[in-house]
C-alpha atoms as a PDB file:
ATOM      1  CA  UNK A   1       0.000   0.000   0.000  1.00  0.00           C
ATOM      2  CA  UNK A   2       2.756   2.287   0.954  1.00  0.00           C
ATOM      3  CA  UNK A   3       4.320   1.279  -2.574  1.00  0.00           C
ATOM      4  CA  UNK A   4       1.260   2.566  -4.009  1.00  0.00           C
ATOM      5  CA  UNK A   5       0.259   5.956  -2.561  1.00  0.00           C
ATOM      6  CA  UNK A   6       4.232   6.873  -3.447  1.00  0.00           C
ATOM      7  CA  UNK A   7       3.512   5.766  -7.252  1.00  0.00           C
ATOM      8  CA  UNK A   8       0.608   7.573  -7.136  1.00  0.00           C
ATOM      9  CA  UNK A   9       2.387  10.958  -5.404  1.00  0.00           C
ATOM     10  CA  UNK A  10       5.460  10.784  -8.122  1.00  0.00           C
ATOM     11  CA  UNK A  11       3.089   9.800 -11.170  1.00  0.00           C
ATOM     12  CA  UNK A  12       1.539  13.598  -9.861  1.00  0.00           C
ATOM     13  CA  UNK A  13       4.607  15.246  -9.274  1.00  0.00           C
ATOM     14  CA  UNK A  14       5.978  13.829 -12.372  1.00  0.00           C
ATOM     15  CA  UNK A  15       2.518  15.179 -14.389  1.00  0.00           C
ATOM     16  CA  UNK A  16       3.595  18.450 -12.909  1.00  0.00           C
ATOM     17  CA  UNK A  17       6.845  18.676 -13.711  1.00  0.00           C
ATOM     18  CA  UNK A  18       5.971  17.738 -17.173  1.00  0.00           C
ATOM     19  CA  UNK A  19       2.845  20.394 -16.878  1.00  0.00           C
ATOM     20  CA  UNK A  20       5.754  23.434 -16.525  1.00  0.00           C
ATOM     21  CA  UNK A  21       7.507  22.316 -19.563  1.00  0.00           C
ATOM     22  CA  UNK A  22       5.134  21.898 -21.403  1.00  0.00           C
ATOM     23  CA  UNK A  23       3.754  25.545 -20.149  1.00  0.00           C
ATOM     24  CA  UNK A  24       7.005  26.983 -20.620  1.00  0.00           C
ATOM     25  CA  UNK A  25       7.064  25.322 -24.364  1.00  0.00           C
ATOM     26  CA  UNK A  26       3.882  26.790 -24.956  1.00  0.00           C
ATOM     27  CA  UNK A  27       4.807  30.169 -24.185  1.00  0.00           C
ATOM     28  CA  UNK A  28       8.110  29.861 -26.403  1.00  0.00           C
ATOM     29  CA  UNK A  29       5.606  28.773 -29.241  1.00  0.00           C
ATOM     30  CA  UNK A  30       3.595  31.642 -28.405  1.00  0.00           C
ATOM     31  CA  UNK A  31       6.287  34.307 -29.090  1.00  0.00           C
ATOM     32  CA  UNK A  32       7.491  32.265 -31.895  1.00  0.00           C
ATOM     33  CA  UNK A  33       4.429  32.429 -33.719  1.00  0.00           C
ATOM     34  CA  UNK A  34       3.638  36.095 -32.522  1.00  0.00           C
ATOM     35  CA  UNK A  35       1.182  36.104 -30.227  1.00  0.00           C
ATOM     36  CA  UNK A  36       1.827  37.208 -26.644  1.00  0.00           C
ATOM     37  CA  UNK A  37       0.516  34.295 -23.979  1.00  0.00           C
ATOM     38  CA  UNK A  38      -2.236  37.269 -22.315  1.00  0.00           C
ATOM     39  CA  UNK A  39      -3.726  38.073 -25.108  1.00  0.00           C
ATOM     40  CA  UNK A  40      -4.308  34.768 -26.494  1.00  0.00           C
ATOM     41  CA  UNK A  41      -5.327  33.543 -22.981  1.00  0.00           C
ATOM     42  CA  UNK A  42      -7.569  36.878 -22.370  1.00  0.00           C
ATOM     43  CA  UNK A  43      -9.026  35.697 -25.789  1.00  0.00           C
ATOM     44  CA  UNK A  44      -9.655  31.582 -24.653  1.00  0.00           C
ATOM     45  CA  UNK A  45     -11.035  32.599 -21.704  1.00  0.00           C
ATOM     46  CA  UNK A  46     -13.358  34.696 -23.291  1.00  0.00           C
ATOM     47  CA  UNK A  47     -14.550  32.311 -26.188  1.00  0.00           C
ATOM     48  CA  UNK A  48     -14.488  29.246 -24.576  1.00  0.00           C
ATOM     49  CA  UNK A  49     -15.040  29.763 -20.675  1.00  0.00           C
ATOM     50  CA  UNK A  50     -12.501  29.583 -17.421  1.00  0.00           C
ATOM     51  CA  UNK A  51     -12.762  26.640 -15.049  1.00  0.00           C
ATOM     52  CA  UNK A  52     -14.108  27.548 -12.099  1.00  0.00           C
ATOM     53  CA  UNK A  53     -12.326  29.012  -9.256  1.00  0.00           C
ATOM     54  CA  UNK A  54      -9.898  30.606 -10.938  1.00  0.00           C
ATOM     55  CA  UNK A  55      -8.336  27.055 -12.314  1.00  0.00           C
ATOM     56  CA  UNK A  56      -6.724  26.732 -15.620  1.00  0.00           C
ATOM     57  CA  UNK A  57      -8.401  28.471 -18.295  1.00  0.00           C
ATOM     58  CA  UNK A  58      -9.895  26.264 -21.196  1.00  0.00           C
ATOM     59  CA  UNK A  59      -7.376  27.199 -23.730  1.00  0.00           C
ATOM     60  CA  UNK A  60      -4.115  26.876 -21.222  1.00  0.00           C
ATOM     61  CA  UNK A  61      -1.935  23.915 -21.924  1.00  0.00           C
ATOM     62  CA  UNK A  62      -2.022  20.998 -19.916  1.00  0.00           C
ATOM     63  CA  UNK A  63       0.728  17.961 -20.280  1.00  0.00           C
ATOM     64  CA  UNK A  64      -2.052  15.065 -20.555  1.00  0.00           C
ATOM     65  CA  UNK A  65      -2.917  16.783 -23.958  1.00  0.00           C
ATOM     66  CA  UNK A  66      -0.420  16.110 -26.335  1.00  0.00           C
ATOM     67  CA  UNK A  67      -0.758  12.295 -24.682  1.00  0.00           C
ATOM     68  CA  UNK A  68      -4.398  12.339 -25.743  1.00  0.00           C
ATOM     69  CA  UNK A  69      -3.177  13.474 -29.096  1.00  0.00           C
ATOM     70  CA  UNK A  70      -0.595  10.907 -29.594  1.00  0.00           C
ATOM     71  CA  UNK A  71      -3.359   8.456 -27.883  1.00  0.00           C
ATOM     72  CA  UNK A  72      -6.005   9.534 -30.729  1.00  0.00           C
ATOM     73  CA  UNK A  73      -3.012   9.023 -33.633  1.00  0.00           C
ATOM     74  CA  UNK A  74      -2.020   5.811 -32.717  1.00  0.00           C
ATOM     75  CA  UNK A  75      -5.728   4.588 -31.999  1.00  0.00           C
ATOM     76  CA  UNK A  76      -6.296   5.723 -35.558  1.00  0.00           C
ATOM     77  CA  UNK A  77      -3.222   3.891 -37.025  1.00  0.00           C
ATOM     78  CA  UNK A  78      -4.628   0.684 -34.819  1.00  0.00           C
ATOM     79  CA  UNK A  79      -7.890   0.586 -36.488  1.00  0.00           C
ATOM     80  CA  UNK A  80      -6.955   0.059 -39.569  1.00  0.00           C
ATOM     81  CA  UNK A  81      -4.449  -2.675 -38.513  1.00  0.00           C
ATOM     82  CA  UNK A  82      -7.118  -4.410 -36.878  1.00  0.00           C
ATOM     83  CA  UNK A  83      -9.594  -4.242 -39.524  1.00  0.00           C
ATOM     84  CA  UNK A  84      -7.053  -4.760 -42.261  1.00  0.00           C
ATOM     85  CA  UNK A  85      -8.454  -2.347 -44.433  1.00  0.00           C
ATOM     86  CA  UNK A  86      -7.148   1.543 -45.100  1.00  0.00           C
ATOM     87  CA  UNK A  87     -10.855   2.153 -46.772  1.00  0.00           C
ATOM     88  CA  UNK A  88     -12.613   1.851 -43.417  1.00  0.00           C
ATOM     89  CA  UNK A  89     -11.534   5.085 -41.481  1.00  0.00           C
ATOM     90  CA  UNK A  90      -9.804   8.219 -43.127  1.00  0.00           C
ATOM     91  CA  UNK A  91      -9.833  11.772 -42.219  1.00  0.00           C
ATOM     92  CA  UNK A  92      -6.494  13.095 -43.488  1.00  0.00           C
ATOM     93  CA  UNK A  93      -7.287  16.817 -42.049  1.00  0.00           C
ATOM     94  CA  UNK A  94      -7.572  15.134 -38.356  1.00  0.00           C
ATOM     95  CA  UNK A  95      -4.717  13.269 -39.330  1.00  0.00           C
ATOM     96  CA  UNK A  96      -2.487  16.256 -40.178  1.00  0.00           C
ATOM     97  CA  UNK A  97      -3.473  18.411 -37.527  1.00  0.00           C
ATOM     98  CA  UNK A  98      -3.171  15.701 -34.623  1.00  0.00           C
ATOM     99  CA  UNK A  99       0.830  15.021 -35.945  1.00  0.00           C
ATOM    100  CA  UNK A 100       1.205  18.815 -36.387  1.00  0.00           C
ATOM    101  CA  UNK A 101      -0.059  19.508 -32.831  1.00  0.00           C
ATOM    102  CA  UNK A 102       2.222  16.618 -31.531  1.00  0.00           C
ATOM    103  CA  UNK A 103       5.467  17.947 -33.463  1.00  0.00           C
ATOM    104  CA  UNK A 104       4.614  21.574 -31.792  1.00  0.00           C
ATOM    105  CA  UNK A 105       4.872  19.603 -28.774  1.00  0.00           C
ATOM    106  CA  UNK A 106       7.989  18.340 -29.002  1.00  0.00           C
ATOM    107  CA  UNK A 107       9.709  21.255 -30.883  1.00  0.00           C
ATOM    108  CA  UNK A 108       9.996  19.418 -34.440  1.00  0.00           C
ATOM    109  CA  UNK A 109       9.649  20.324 -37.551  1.00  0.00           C
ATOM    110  CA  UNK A 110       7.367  18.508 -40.200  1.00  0.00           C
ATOM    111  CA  UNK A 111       8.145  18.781 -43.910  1.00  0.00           C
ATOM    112  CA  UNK A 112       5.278  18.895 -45.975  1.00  0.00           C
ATOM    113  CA  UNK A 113       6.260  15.293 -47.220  1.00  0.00           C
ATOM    114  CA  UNK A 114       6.201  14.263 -44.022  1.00  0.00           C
ATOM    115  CA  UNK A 115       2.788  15.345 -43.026  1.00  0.00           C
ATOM    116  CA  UNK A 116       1.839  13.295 -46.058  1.00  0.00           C
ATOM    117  CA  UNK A 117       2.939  10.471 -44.752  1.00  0.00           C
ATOM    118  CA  UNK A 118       1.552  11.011 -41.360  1.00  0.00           C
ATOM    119  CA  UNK A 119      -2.180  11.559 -42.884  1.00  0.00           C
ATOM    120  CA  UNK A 120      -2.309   8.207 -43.952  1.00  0.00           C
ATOM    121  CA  UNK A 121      -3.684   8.772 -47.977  1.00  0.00           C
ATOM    122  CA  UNK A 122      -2.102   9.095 -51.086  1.00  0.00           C
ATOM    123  CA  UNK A 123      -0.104  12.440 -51.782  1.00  0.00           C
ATOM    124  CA  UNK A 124      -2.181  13.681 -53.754  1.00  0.00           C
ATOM    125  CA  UNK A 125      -4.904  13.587 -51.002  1.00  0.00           C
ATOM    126  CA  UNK A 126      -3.116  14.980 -48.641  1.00  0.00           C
ATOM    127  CA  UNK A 127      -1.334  17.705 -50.744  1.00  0.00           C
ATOM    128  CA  UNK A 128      -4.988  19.154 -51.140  1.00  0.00           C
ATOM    129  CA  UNK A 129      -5.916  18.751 -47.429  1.00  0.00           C
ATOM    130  CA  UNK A 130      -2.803  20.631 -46.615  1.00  0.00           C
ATOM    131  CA  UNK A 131      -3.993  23.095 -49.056  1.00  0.00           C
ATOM    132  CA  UNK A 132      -7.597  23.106 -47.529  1.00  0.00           C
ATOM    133  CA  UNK A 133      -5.979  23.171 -43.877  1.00  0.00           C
ATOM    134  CA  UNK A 134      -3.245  26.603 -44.977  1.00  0.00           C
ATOM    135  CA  UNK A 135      -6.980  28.293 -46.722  1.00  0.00           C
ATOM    136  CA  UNK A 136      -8.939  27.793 -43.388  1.00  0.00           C
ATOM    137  CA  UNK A 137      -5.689  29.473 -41.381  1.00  0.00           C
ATOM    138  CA  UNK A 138      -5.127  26.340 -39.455  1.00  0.00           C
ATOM    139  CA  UNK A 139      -1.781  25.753 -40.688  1.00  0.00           C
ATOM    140  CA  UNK A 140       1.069  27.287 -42.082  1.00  0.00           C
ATOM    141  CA  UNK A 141       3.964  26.623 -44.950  1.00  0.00           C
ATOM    142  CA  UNK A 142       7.678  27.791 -44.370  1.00  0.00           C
ATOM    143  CA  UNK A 143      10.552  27.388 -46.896  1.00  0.00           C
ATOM    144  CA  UNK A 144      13.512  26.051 -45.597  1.00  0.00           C
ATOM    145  CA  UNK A 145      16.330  28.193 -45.541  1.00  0.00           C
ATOM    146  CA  UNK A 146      18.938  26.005 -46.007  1.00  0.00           C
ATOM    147  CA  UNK A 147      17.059  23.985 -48.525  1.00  0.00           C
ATOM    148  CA  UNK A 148      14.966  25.560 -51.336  1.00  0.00           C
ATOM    149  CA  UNK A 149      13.558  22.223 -52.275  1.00  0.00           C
ATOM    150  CA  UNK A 150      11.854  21.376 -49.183  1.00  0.00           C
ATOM    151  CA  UNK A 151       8.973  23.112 -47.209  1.00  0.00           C
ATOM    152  CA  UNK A 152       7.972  22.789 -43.787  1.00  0.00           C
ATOM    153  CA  UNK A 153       4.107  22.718 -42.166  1.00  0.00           C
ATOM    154  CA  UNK A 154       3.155  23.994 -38.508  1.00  0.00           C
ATOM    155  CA  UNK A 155      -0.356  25.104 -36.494  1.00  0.00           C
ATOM    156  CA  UNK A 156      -0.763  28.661 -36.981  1.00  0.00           C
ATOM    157  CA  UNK A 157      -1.618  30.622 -34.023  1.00  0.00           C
ATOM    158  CA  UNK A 158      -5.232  29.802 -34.842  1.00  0.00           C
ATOM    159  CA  UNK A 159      -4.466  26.422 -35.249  1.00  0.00           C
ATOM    160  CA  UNK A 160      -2.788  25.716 -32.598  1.00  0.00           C
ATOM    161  CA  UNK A 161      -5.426  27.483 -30.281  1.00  0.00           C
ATOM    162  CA  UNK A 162      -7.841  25.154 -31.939  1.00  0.00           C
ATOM    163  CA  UNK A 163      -6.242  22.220 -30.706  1.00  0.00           C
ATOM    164  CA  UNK A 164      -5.924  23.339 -27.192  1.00  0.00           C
ATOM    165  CA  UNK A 165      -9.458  23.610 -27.178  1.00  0.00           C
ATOM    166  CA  UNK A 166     -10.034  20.722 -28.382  1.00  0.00           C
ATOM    167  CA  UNK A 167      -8.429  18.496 -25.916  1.00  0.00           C
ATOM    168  CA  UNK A 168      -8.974  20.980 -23.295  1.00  0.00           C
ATOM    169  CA  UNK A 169     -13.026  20.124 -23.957  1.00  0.00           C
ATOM    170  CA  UNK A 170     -12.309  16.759 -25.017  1.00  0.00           C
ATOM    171  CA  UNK A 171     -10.081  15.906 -21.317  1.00  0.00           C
ATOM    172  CA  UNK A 172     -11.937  18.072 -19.208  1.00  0.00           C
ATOM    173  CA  UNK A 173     -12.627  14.975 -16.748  1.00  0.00           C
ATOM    174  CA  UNK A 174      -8.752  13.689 -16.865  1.00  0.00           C
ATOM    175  CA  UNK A 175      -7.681  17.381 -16.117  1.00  0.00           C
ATOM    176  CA  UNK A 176     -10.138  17.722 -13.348  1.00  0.00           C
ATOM    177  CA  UNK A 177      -9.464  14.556 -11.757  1.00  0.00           C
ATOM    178  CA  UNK A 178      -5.592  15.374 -12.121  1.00  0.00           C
ATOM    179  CA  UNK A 179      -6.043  18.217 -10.625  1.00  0.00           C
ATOM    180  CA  UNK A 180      -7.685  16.802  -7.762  1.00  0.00           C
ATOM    181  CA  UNK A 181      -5.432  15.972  -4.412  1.00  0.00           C
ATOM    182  CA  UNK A 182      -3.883  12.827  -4.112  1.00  0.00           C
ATOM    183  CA  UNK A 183      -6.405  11.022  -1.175  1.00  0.00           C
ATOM    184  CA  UNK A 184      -9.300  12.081  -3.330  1.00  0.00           C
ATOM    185  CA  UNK A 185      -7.917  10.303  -6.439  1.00  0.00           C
ATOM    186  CA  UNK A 186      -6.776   7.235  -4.370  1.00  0.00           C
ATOM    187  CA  UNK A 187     -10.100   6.692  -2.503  1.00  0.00           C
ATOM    188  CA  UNK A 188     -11.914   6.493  -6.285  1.00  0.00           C
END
């Protein structure tokens, strides 16, 4: 039992710890992309609600989401593998944005050809969701400077935001409960 509750406390403390990164990566991406963290957060708070008692706002980061996100691509990827067929389930946008979203995550940058391959269609397919994606200013296209031939895809500002209220709704139950103390979660 004692084994247990100190799992539990350094699964929490690690979530934490990973929770200040991950806020500290956000705010890098912030003034990368141009947008400074208050206004953006002044903005999500506005659209899309605060938690109450002056908890997280909807549209603050929070580390469990980029594990949903990798969660949701690799449930994807298993579906067709179990079903055995690549006909069943496709939605290349999703697709895009969920390993765009994960990259911004983890600080890398996807070429166009690889966001391709990470949507899961032909090319072609994908070339004009990329295209749809830039049009609805959820994404973005950057040359490479050191490389004239290849071009690189990220989450606009809008994009981005988009995804952070997405999983924000889409976890609000796993962020609540995380942010519960310790006892509480143990007695569930």
């Amino acid at each position: 039992m004692a084994n247990t509750d100190q799992l539990m406390r350094n699964r929490a403390k690690a979530i934490r710890l990973i929770g200040v990164a991950n806020e500290l990566l956000a705010m890098a991406r912030e003034l990368e992309i141009g947008e400074s963290p208050a206004s953006d957060r002044s903005h999500q708070t506005g659209a899309a609600g605060g938690r109450e008692s002056g908890k997280t706002a909807t549209g603050q980061d929070h580390p469990i989401w980029v594990e949903l996100a990798r969660q949701t691509y690799d449930d994807r990827r298993r579906r067709t593998k179990i079903f055995q067929s690549e006909d069943l389930f496709g939605e290349p946008a999703w697709d895009i944005l969920l390993d765009l979203f994960i990259a911004a995550k983890e600080r890398r940058r996807v070429s166009v050809t690889s966001a391709c391959i990470g949507s899961a269609v032909p090319s072609t397919t994908a070339l004009r969701w990329i295209t749809i994606l830039e049009k609805q200013s959820l994404l973005v296209r950057e040359a490479d400077p050191g490389d004239a031939r290849r071009v690189y895809v990220k989450l606009s500002a809008r994009g981005y935001a988009a995804m952070l209220e997405y999983f924000a709704s889409a976890s609000r139950s796993v962020v609540l409960l995380d942010d519960a103390p310790i006892e509480t979660v143990v007695a569930r």
